[in-house]
C-alpha atoms as a PDB file:
ATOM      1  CA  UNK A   1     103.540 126.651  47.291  1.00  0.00           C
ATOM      2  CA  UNK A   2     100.337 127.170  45.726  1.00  0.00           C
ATOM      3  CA  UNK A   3      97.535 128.692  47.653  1.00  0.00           C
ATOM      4  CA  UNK A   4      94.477 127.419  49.110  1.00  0.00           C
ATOM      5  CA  UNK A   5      91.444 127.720  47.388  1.00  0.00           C
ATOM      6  CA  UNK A   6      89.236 128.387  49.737  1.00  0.00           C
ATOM      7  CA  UNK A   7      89.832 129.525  53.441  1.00  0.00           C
ATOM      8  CA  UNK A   8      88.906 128.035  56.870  1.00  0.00           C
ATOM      9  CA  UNK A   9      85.537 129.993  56.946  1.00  0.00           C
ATOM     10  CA  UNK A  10      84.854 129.658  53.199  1.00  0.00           C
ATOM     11  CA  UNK A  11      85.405 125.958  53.458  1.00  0.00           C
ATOM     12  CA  UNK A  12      82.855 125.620  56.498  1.00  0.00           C
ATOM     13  CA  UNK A  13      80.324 127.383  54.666  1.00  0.00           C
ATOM     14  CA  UNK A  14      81.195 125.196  51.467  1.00  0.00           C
ATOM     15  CA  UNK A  15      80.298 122.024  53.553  1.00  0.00           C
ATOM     16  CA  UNK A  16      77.079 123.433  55.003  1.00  0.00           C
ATOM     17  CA  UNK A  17      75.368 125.088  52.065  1.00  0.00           C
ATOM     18  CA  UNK A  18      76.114 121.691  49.987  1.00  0.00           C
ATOM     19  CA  UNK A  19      74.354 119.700  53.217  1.00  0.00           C
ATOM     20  CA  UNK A  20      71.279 122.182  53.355  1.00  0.00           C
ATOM     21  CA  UNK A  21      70.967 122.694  49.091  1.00  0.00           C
ATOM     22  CA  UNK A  22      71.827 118.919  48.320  1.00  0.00           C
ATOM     23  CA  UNK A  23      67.866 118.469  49.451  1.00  0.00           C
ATOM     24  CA  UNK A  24      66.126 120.366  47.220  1.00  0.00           C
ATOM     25  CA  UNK A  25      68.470 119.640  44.147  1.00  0.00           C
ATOM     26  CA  UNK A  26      70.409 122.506  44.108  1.00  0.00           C
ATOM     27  CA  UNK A  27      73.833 122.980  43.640  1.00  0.00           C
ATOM     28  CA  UNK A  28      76.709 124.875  45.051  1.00  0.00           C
ATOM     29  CA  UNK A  29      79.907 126.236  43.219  1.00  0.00           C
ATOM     30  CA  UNK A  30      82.502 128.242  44.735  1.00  0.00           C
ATOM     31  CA  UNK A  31      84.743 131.064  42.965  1.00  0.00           C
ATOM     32  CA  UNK A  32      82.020 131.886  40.216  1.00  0.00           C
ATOM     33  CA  UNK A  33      82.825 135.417  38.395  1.00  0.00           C
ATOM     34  CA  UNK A  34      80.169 137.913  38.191  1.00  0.00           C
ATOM     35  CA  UNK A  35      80.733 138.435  34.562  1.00  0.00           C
ATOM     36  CA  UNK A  36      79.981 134.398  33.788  1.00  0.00           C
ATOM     37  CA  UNK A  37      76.701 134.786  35.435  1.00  0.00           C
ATOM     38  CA  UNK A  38      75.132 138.466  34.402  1.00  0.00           C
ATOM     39  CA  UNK A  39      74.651 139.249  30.862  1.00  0.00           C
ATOM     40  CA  UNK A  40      76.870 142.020  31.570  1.00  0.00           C
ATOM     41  CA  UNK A  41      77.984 142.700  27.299  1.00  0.00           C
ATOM     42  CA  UNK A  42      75.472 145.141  25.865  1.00  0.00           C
ATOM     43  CA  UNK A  43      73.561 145.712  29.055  1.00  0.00           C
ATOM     44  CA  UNK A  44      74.393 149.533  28.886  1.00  0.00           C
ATOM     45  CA  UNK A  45      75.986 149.244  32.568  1.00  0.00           C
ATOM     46  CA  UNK A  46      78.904 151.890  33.036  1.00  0.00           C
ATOM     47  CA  UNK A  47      82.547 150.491  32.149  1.00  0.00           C
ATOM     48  CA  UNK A  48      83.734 150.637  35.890  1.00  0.00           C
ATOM     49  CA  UNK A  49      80.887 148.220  36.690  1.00  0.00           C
ATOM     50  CA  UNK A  50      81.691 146.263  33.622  1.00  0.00           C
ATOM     51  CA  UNK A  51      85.641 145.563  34.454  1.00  0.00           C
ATOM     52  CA  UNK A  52      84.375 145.124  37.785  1.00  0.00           C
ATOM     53  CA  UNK A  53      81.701 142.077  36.884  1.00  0.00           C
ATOM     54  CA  UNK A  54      84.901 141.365  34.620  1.00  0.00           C
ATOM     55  CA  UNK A  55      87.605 140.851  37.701  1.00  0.00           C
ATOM     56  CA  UNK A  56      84.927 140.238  41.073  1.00  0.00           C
ATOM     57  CA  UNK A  57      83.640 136.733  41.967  1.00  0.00           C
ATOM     58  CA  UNK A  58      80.979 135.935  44.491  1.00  0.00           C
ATOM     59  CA  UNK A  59      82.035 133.254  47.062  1.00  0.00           C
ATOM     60  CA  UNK A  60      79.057 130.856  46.387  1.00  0.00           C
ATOM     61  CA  UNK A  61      76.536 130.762  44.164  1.00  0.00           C
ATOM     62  CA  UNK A  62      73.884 128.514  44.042  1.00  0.00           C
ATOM     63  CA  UNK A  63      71.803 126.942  41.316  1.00  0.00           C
ATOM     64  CA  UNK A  64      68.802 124.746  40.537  1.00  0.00           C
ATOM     65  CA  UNK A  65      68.791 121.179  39.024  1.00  0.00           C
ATOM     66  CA  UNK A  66      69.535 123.300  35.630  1.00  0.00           C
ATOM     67  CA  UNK A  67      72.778 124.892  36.688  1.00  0.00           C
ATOM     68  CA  UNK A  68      70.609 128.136  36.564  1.00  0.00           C
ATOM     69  CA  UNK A  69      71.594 130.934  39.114  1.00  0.00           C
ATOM     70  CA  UNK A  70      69.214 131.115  42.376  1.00  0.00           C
ATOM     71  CA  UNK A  71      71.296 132.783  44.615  1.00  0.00           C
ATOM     72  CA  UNK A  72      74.479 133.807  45.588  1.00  0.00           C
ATOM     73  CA  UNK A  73      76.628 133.850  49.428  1.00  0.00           C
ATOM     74  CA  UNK A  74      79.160 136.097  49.999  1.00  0.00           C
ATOM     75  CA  UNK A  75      81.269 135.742  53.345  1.00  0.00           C
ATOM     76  CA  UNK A  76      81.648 138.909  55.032  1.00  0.00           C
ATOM     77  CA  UNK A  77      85.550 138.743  56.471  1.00  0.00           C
ATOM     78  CA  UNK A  78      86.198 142.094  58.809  1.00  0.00           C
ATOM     79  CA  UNK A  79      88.275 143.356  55.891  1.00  0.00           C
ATOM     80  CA  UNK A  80      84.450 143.994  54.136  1.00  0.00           C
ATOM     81  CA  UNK A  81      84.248 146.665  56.934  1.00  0.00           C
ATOM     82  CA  UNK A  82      86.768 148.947  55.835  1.00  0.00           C
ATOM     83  CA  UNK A  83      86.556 152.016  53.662  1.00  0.00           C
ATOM     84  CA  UNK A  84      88.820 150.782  50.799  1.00  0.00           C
ATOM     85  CA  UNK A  85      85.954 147.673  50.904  1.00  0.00           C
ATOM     86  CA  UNK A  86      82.763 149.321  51.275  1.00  0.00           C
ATOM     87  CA  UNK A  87      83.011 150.397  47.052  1.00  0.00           C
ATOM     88  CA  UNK A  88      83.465 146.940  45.743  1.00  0.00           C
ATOM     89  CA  UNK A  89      80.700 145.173  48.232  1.00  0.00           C
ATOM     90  CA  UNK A  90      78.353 148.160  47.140  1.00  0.00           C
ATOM     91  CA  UNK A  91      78.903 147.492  43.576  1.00  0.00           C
ATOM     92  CA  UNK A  92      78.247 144.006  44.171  1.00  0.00           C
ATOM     93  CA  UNK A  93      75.330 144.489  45.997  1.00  0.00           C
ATOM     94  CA  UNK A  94      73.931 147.022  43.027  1.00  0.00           C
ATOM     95  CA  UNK A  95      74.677 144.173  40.136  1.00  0.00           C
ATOM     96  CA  UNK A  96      72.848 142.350  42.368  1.00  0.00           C
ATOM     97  CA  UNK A  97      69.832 144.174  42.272  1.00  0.00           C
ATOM     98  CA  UNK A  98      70.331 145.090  38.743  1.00  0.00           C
ATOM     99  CA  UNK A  99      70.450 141.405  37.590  1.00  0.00           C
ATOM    100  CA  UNK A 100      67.941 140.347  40.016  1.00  0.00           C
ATOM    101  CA  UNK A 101      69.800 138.016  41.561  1.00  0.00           C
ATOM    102  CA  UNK A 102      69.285 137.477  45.670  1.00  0.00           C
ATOM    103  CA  UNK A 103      72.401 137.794  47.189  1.00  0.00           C
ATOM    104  CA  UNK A 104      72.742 136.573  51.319  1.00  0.00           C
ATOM    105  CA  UNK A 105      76.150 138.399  53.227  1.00  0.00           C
ATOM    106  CA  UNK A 106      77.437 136.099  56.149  1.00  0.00           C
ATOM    107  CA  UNK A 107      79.631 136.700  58.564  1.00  0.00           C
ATOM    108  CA  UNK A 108      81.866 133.658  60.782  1.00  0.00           C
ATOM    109  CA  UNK A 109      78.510 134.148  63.158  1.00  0.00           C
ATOM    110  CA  UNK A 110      76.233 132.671  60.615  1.00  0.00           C
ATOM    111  CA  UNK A 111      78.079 129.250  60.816  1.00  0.00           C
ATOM    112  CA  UNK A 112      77.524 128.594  64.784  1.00  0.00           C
ATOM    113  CA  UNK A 113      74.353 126.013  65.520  1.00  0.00           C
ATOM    114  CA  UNK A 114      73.455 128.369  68.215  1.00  0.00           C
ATOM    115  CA  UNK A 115      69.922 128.597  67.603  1.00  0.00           C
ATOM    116  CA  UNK A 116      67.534 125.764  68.096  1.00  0.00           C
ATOM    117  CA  UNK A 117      70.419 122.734  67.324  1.00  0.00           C
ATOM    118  CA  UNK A 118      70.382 125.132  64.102  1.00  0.00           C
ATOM    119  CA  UNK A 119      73.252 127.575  62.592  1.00  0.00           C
ATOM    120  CA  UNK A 120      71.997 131.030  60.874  1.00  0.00           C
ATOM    121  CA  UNK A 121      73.532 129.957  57.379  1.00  0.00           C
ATOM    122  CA  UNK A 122      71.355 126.535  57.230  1.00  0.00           C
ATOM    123  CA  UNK A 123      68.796 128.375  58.580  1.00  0.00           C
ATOM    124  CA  UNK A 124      68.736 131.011  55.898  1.00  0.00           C
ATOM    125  CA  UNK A 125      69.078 128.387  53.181  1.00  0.00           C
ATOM    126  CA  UNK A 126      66.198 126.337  54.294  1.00  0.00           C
ATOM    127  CA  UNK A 127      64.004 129.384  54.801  1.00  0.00           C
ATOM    128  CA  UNK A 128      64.831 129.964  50.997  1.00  0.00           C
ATOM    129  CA  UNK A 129      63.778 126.635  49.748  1.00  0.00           C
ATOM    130  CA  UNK A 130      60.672 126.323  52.205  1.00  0.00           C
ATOM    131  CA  UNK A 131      59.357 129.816  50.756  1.00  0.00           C
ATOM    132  CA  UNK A 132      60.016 128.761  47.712  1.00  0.00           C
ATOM    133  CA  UNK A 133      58.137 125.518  47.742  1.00  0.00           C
ATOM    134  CA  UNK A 134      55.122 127.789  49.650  1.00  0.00           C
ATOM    135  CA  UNK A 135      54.790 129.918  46.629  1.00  0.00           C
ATOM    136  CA  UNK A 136      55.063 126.780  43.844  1.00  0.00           C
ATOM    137  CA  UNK A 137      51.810 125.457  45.949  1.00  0.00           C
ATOM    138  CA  UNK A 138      50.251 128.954  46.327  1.00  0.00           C
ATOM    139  CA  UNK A 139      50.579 128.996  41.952  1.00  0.00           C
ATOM    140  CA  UNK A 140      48.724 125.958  41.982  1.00  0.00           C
ATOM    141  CA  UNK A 141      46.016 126.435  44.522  1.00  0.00           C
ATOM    142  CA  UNK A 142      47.047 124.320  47.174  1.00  0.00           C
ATOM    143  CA  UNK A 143      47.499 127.141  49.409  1.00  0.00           C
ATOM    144  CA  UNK A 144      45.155 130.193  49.479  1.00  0.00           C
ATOM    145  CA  UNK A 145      45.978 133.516  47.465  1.00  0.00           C
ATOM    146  CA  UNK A 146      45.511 135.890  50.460  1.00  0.00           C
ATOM    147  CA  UNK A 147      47.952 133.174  52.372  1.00  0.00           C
ATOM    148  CA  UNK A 148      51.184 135.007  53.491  1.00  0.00           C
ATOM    149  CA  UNK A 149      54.425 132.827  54.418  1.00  0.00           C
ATOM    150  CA  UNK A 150      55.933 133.158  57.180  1.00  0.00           C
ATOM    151  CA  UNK A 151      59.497 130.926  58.411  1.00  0.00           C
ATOM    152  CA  UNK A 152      57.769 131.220  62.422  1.00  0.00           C
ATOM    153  CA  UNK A 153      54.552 129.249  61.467  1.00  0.00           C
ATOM    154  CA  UNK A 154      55.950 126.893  59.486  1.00  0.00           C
ATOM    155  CA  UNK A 155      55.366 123.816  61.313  1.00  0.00           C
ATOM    156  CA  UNK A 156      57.912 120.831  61.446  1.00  0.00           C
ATOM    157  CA  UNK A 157      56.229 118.158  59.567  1.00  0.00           C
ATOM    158  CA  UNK A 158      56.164 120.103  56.109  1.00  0.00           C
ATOM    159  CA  UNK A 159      59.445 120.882  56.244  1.00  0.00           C
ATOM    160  CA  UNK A 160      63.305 118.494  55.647  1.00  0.00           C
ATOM    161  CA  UNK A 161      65.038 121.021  58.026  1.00  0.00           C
ATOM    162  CA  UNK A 162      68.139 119.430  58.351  1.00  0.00           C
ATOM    163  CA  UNK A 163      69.425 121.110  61.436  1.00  0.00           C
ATOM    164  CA  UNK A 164      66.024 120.427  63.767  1.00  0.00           C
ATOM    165  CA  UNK A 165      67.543 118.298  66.376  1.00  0.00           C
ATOM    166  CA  UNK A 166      63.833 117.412  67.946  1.00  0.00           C
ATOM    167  CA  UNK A 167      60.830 116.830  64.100  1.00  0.00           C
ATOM    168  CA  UNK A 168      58.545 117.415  67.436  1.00  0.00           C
ATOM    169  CA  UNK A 169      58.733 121.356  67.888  1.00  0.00           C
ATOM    170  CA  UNK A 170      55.669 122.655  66.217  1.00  0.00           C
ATOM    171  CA  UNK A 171      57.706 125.556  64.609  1.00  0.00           C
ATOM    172  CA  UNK A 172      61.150 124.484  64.602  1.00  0.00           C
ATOM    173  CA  UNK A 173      62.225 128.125  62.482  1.00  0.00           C
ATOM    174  CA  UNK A 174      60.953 130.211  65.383  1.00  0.00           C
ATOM    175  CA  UNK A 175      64.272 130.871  66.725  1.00  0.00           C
ATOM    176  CA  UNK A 176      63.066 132.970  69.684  1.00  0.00           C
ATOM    177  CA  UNK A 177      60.443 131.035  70.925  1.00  0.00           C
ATOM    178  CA  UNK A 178      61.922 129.307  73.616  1.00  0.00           C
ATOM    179  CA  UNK A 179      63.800 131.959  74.882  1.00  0.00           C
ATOM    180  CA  UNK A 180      60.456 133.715  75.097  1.00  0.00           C
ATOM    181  CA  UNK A 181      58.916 130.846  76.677  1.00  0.00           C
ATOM    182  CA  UNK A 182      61.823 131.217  79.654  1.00  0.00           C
ATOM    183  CA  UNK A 183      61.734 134.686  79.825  1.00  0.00           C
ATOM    184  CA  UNK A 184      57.592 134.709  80.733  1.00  0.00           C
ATOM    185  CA  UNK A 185      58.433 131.896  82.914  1.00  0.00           C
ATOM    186  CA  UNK A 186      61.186 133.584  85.162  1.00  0.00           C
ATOM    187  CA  UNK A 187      59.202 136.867  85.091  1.00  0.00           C
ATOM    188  CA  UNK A 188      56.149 134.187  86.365  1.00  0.00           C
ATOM    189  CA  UNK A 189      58.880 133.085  88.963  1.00  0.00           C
ATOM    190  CA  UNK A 190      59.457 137.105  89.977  1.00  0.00           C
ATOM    191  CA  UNK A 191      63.066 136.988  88.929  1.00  0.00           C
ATOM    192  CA  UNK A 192      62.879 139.684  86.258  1.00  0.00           C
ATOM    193  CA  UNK A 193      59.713 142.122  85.662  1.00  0.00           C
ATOM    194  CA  UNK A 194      59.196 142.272  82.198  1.00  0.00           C
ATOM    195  CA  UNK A 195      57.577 138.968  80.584  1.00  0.00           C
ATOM    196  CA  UNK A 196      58.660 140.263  76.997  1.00  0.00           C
ATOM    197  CA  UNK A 197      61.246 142.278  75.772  1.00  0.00           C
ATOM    198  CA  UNK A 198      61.389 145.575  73.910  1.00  0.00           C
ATOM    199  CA  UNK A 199      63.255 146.426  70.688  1.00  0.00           C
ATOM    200  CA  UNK A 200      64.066 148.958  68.411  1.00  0.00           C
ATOM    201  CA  UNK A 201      64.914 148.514  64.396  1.00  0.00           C
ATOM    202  CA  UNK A 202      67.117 151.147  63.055  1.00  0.00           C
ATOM    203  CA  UNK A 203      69.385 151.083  59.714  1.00  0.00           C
ATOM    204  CA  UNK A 204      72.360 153.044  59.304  1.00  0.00           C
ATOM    205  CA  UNK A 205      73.215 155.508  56.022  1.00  0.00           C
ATOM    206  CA  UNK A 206      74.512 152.242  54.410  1.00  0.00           C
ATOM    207  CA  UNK A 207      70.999 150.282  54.419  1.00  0.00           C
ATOM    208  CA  UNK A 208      72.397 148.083  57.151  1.00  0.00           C
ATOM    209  CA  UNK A 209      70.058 146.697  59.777  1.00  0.00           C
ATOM    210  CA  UNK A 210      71.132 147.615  63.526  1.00  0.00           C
ATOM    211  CA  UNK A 211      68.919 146.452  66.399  1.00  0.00           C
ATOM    212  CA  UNK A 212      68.663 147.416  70.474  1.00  0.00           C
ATOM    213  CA  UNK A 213      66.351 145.254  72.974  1.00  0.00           C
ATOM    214  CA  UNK A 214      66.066 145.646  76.829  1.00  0.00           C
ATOM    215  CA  UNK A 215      64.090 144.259  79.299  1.00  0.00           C
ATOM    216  CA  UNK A 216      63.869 145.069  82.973  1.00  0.00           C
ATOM    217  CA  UNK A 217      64.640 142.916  85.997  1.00  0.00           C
ATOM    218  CA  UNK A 218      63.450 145.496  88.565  1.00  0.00           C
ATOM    219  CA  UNK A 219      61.960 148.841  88.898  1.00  0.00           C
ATOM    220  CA  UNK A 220      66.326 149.736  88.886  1.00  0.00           C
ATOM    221  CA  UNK A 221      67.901 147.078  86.602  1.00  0.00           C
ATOM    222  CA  UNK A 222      68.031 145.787  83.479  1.00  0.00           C
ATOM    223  CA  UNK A 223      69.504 144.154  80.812  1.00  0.00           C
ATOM    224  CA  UNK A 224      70.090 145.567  77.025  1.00  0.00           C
ATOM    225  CA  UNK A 225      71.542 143.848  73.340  1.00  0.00           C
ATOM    226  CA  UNK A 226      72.889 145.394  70.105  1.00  0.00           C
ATOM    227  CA  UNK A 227      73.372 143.407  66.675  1.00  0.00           C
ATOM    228  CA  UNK A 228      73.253 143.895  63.501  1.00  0.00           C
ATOM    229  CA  UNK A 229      72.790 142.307  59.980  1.00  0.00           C
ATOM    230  CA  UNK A 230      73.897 143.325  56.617  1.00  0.00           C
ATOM    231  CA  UNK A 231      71.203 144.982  54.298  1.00  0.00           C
ATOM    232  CA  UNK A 232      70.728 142.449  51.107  1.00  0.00           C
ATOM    233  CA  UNK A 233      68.916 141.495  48.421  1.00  0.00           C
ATOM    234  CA  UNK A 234      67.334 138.233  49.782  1.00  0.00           C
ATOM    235  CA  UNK A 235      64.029 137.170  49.791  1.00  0.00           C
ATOM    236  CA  UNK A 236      63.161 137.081  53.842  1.00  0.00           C
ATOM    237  CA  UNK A 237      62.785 140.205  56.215  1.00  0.00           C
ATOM    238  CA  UNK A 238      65.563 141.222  57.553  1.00  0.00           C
ATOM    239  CA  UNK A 239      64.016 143.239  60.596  1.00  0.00           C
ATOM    240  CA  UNK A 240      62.146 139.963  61.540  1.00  0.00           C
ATOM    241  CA  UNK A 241      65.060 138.314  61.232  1.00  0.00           C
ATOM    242  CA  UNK A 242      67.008 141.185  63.561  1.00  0.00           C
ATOM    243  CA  UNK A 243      64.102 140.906  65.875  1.00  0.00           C
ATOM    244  CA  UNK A 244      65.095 136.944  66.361  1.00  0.00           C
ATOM    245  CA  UNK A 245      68.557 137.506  67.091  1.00  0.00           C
ATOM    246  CA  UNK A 246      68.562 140.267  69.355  1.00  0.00           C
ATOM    247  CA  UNK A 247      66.599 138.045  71.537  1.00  0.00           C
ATOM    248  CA  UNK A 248      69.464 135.543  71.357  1.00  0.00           C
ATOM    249  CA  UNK A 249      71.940 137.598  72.789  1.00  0.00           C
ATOM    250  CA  UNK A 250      69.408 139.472  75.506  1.00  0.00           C
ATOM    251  CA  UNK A 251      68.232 136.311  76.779  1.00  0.00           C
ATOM    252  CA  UNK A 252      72.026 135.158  76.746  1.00  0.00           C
ATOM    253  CA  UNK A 253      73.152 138.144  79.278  1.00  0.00           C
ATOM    254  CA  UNK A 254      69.594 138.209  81.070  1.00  0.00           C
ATOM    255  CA  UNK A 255      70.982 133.934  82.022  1.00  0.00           C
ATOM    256  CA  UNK A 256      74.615 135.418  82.693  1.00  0.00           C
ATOM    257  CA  UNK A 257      73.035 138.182  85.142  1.00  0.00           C
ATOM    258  CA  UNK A 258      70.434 135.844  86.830  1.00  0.00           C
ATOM    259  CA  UNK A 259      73.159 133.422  87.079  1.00  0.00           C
ATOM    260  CA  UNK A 260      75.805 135.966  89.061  1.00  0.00           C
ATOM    261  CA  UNK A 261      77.941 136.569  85.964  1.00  0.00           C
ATOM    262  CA  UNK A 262      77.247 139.445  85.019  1.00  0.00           C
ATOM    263  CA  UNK A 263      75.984 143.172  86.431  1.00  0.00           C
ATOM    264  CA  UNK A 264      72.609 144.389  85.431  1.00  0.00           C
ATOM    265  CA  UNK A 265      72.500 148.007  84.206  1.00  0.00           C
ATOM    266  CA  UNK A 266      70.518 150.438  86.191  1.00  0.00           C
ATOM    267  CA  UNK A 267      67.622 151.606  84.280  1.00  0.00           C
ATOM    268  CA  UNK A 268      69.205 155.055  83.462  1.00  0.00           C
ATOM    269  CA  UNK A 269      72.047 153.175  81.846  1.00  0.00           C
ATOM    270  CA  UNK A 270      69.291 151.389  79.486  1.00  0.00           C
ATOM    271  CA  UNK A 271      67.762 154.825  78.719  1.00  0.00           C
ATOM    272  CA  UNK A 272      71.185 156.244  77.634  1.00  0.00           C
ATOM    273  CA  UNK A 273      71.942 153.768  75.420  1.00  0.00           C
ATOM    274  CA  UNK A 274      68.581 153.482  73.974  1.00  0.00           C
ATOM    275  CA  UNK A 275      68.891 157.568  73.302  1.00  0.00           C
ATOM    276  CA  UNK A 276      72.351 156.994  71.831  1.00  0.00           C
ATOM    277  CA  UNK A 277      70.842 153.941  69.285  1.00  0.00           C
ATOM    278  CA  UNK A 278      68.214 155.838  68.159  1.00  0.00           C
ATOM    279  CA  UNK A 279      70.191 159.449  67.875  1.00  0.00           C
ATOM    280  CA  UNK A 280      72.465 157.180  65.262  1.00  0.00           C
ATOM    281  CA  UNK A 281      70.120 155.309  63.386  1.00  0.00           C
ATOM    282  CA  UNK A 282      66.915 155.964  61.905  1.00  0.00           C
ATOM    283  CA  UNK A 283      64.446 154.328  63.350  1.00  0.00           C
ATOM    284  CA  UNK A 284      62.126 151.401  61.665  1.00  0.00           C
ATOM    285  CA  UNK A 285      59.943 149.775  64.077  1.00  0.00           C
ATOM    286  CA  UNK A 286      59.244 149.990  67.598  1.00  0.00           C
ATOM    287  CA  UNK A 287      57.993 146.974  69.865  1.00  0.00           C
ATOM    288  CA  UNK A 288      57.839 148.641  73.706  1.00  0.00           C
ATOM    289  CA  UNK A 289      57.044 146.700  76.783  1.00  0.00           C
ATOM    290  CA  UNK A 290      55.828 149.324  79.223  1.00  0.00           C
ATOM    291  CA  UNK A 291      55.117 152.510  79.020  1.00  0.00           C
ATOM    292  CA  UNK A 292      58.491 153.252  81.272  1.00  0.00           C
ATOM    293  CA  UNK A 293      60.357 154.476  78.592  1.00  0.00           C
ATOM    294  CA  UNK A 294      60.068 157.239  76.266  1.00  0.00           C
ATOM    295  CA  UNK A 295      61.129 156.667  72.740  1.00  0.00           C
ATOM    296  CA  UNK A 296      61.209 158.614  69.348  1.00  0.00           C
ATOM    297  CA  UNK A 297      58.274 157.477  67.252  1.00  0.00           C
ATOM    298  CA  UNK A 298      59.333 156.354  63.880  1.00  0.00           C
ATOM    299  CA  UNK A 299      58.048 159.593  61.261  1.00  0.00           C
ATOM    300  CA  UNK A 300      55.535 157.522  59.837  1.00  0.00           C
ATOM    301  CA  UNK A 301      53.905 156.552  63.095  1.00  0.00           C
ATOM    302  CA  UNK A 302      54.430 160.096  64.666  1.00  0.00           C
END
């Protein structure tokens, strides 16, 4: 019996990069070797690398209107998280940069409209296309030189986003900006104390980009997130992008605690954990709502 060609996951992200990329021209392929898209002969890279571009495929890649390479999607499966996977994603992700070619790692997260009627894949893709389309007009004076784009200002009427359930929302690629909204709103309503949450951007030895937020309830309790995303070559921030969804899930156990299903931590327990983040991670950025809690000071702002 012959096997499938794509899996469950791979197929789901097949049918939403073709629905986001199918609006701005752009085409997605499946399966496509590394080797038929860098000019890998005579390019002086070592021969491991070389039978490696030779044998190693990227999951998607997608082009322009001229079948030329934009980006590529890789689909992180939990096997990408082991030791005997680490070398071949890390050779991938330095052809990558070699070749200059952007390169977006998903995980079965990215494909779950979660945030704003949207899903983090589409989101990504759009994001892509709407910078893109920023800079074409910035080339040609439409937009001012100094002008710097940013996927949280960009309001609803300039862009086709495909996954914006309501054209109404003024910047429909804020993710967090409801959740903010709610959480000034019940600290308005003196149900939790802080109006605005504090976070802390950290990456690991591998590049990758970790994130802790808190926010107290009382003077005794509180409420604390981790996630992560995978360090890339793509053209969007990924602490921004951190920031956004380690709002998600704190505003998501902030409703479950408010709501009686779930225990607050006392504040202590936030400190620990905040200690333990930081005394893994180097530290990138700081946002800190209070001055309750002392932190480590990123080097550069010491």
């Amino acid at each position: 019996m012959s096997k499938k060609t794509l899996n469950f996951y791979e197929a789901a992200t097949n049918v939403r990069l073709k629905k986001v990329c199918q609006q701005y021209g752009a085409s997605v392929y499946p399966k496509v070797r590394l080797a038929d898209i860098f000019p890998v002969e005579g390019s002086g890279i070592p021969h491991d690398q070389m039978r490696f571009a030779l044998q190693a495929h990227f999951d998607f890649l997608v082009t322009d209107q001229h079948r030329s390479p934009l980006f590529a999607v890789e689909f992180n499966d939990p096997h990408h998280f082991s030791e005997d996977q680490a070398g071949p994603d890390a050779v991938k992700d330095k052809l990558c940069g070699m070749f200059n070619l952007p390169m977006l790692w998903i995980n079965s997260r990215y494909l779950v409209p979660r945030y704003r009627g949207m899903d983090l894949l589409s989101w990504f893709i759009e994001v892509w296309f709407l910078q893109d389309a920023f800079a074409r007009r910035q080339a040609e004076g439409r937009i001012p030189a100094d002008a710097v784009f940013s996927p949280f200002l960009t309001l609803a009427e300039d862009t086709g986003a495909a996954g914006v359930q309501n054209k109404r929302e003024r910047h429909p690629f804020w993710l967090s900006a409801p959740l903010l909204a709610n959480m000034r709103s019940l600290a308005e309503a003196g149900r939790c104390l802080d109006d605005v949450p504090s976070h802390i951007i950290g990456v690991d030895d591998r590049r990758r980009y970790h994130a802790i937020s808190w926010l107290r309830i009382s003077e005794v309790r509180g409420v604390v997130a981790t996630t992560a995303v995978h360090s890339e070559h793509f053209r969007i921030s990924l602490r921004d992008v951190l920031e956004e969804l380690v709002i998600y899930d704190l505003h998501e156990e902030l409703v479950r605690v408010l709501r009686g299903r779930a225990s607050a931590q006392g504040l202590d327990g936030v400190r620990a954990r905040v200690d333990a983040f930081q005394s893994v991670y180097e530290t990138e950025s700081i946002i800190i709502s209070g001055d309750y809690m002392r932190v480590r000071l990123p080097a550069k702002d010491r």
